[in-house]
Protein backbone atom coordinates (compact mmCIF):
# COMPACT_ATOMS: atom_id res chain seq x y z
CA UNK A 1 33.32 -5.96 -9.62
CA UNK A 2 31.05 -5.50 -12.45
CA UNK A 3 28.61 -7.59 -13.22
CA UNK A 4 26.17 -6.96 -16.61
CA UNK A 5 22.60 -8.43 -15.82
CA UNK A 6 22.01 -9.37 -19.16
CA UNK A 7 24.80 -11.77 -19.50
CA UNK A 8 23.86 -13.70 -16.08
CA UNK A 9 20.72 -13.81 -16.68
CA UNK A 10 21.09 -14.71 -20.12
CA UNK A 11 17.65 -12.62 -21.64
CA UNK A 12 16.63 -8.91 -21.63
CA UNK A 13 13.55 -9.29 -19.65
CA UNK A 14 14.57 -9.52 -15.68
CA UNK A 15 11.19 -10.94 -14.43
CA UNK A 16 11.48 -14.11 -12.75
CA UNK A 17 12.39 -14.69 -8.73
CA UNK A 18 14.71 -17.61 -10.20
CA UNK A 19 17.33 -14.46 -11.95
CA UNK A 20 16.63 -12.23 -9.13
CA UNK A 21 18.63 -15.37 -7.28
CA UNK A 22 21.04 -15.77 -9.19
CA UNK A 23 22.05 -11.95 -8.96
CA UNK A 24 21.22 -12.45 -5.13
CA UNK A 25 23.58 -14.45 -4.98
CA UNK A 26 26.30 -13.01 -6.61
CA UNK A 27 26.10 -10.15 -4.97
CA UNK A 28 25.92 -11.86 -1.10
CA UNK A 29 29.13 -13.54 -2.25
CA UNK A 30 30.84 -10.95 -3.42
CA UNK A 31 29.36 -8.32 -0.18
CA UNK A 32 30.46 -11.13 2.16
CA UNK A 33 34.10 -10.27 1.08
CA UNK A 34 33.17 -6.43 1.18
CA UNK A 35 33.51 -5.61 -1.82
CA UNK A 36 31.84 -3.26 -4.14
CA UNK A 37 29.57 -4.55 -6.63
CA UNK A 38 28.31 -2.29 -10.02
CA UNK A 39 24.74 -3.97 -11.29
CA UNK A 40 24.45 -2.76 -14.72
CA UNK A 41 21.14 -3.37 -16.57
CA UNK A 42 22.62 -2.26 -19.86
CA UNK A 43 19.77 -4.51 -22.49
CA UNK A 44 17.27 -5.09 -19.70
CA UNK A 45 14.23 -3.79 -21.57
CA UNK A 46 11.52 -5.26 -18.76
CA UNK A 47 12.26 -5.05 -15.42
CA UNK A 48 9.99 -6.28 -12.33
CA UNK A 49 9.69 -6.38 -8.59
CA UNK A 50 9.53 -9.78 -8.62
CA UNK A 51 12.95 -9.56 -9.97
CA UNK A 52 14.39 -6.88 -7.75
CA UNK A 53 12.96 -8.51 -4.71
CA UNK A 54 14.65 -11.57 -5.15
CA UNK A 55 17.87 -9.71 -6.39
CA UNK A 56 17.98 -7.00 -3.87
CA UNK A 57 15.12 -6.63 -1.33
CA UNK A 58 16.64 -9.89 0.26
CA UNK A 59 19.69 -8.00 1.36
CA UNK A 60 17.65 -6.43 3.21
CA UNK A 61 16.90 -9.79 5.48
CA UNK A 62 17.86 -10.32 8.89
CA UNK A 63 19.57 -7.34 9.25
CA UNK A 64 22.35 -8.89 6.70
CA UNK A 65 23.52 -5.82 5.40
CA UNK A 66 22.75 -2.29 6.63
CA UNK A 67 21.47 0.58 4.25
CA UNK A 68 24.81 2.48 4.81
CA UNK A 69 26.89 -0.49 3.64
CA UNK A 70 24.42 -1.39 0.75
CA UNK A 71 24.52 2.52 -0.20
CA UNK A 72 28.66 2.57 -0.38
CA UNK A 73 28.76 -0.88 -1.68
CA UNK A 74 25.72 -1.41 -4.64
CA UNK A 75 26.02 0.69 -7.79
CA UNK A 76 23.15 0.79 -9.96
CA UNK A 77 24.12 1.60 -13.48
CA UNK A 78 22.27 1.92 -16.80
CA UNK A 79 18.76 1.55 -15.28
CA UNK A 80 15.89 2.97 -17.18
CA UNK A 81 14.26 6.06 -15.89
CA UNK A 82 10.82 4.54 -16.11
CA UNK A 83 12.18 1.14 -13.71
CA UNK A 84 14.16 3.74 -11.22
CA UNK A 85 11.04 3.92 -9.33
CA UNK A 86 10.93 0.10 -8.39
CA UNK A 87 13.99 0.23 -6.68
CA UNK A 88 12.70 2.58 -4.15
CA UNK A 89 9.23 0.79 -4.08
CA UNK A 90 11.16 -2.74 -3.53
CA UNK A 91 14.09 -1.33 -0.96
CA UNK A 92 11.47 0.59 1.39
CA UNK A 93 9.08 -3.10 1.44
CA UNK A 94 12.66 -4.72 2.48
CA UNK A 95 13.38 -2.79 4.72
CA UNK A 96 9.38 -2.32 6.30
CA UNK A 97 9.21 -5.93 6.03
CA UNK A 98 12.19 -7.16 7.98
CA UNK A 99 12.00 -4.30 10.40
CA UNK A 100 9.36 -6.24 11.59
CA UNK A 101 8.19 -9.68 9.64
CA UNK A 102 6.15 -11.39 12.36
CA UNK A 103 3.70 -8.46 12.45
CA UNK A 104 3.73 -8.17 8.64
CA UNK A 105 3.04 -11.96 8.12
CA UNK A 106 0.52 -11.84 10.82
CA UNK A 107 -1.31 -9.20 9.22
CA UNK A 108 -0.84 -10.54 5.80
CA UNK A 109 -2.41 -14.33 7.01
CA UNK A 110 -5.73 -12.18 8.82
CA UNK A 111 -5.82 -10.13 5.88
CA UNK A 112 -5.99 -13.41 3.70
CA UNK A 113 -7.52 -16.19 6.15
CA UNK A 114 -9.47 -13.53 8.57
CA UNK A 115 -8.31 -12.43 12.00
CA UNK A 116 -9.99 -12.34 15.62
């Protein structure tokens, strides 16, 4: 399947958490049923992690998908050389984060409200 970011989203700017969902979801549906999915950002001209965490750091939860599947089953296509960086940035925080969330969020809430 092939799915063109623009036209789901329906803009060229892929900021927001809400369109990061919406391609989230798309793709868990479609992953579910083990199938490969192409992402094409063909007319994205802004591109954030807000975005990409939403879209794809969250396969990353729970252990819902594994790094070999996601590599075999998630095509990137069309991205920007200047936003190929944020995947990277946004996959390794997925996969630090869920590796081990309670000691992230703790240090996260001591780091914000002060720890003993």
């Amino acid at each position: 399947m092939q799915i063109l970011i623009k036209d789901i989203i329906s803009k060229s700017f892929a900021v927001s958490t809400e369109d990061g969902d919406k391609i989230f979801s798309i793709l868990n549906e479609n992953f579910i049923n083990k199938e490969k999915v192409a992402l094409d950002f063909k007319g994205i001209t802004l591109m954030t992690t807000a975005f990409l965490n939403a879209a794809i750091g969250q396969l990353y939860s729970n252990n819902k998908y594994s790094s070999i599947f996601l590599n075999e089953s998630l095509i990137l296509q069309n991205v920007e050389d200047q936003d190929k960086h944020l995947f990277k940035l946004v996959v390794n925080r997925a996969k630090e984060y869920f590796a081990n969330k309670k000691e992230f969020e703790k240090n996260s809430d001591d780091t914000i409200y002060g720890g003993n």
